[in-house]
Protein backbone atom coordinates (compact mmCIF):
# COMPACT_ATOMS: atom_id res chain seq x y z
CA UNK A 1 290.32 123.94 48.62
CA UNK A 2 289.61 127.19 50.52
CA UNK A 3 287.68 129.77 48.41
CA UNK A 4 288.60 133.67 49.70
CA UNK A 5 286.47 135.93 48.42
CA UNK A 6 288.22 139.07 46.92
CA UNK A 7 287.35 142.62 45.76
CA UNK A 8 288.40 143.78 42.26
CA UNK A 9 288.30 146.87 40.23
CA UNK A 10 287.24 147.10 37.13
CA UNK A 11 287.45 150.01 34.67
CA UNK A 12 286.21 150.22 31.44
CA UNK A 13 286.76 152.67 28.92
CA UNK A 14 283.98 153.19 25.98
CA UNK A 15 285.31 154.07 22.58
CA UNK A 16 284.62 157.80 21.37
CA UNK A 17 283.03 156.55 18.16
CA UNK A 18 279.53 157.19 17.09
CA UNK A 19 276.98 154.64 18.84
CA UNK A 20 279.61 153.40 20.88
CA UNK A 21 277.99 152.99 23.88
CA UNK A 22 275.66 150.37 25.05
CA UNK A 23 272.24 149.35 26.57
CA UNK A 24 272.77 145.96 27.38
CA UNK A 25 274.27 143.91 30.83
CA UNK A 26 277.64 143.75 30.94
CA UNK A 27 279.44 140.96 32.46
CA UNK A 28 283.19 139.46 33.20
CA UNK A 29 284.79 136.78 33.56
CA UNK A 30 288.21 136.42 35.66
CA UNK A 31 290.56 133.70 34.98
CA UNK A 32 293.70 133.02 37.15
CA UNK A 33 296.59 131.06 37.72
CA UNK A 34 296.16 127.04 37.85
CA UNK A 35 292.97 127.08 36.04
CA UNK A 36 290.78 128.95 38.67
CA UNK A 37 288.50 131.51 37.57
CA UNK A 38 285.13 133.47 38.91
CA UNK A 39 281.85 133.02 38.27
CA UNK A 40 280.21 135.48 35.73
CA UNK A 41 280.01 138.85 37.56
CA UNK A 42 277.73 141.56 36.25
CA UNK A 43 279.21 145.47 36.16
CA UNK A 44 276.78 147.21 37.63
CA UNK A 45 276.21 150.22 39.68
CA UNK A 46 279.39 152.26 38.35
CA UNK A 47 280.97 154.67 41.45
CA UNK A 48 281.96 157.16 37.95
CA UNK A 49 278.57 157.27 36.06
CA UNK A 50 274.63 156.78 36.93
CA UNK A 51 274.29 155.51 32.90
CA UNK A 52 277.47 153.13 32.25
CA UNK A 53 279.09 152.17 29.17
CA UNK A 54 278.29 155.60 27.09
CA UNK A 55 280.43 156.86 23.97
CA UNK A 56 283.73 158.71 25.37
CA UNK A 57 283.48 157.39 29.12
CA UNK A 58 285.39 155.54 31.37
CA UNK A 59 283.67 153.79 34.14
CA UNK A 60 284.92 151.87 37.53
CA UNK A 61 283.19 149.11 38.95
CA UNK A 62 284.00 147.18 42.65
CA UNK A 63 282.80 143.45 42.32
CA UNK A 64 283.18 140.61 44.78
CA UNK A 65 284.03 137.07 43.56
CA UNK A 66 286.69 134.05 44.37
CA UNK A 67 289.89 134.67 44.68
CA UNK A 68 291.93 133.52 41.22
CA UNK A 69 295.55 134.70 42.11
CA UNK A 70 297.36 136.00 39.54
CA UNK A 71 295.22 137.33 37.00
CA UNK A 72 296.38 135.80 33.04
CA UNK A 73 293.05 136.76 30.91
CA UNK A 74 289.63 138.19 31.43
CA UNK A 75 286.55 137.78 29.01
CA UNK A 76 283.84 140.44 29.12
CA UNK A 77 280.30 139.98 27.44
CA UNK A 78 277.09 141.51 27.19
CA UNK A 79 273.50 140.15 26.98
CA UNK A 80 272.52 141.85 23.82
CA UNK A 81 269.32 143.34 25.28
CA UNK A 82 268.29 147.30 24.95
CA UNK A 83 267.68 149.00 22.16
CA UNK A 84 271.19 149.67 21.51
CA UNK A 85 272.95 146.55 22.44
CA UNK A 86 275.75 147.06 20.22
CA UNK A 87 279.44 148.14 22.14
CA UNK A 88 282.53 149.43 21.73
CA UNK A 89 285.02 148.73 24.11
CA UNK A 90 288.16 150.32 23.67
CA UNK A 91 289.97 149.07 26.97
CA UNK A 92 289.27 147.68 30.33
């Protein structure tokens, strides 16, 4: 089976309550049609904000990983590290 790598967007939007935001690594998971999914791909380096995942903010993100075809569910995790690990994600 040929694997095509792919570039997706991701946007996340951070919830406007108090101590919303996070410290920690975020990461997600894309799963796809016929069982096929990608590896677990860390947001990082946000083309919106310097500090990602704040209180109020909405942040875009352009990762590489194998192509899934249609997209039917995405998980997205953190590592629970930095002093404020907690998160509030209100979409994505």
């Amino acid at each position: 089976l040929l694997t095509i790598a792919t570039q997706y967007k991701i946007t996340t939007m951070t919830g406007k309550q108090k101590g919303a935001g996070t410290d920690a690594q975020v990461y997600v998971t894309l799963f796809g049609e016929d069982g096929r999914r990608t590896e677990k791909l860390h947001l990082k380096n946000s083309s919106t904000n310097k500090n990602p995942f704040e209180r109020n903010q909405t942040d875009k993100f352009r990762i590489k990983g194998d192509y899934v075809g249609e997209l039917v569910k995405i998980r997205i995790e953190h590592d629970n590290t930095g002093r404020y690990a907690g998160w509030f994600l209100d979409r994505v």
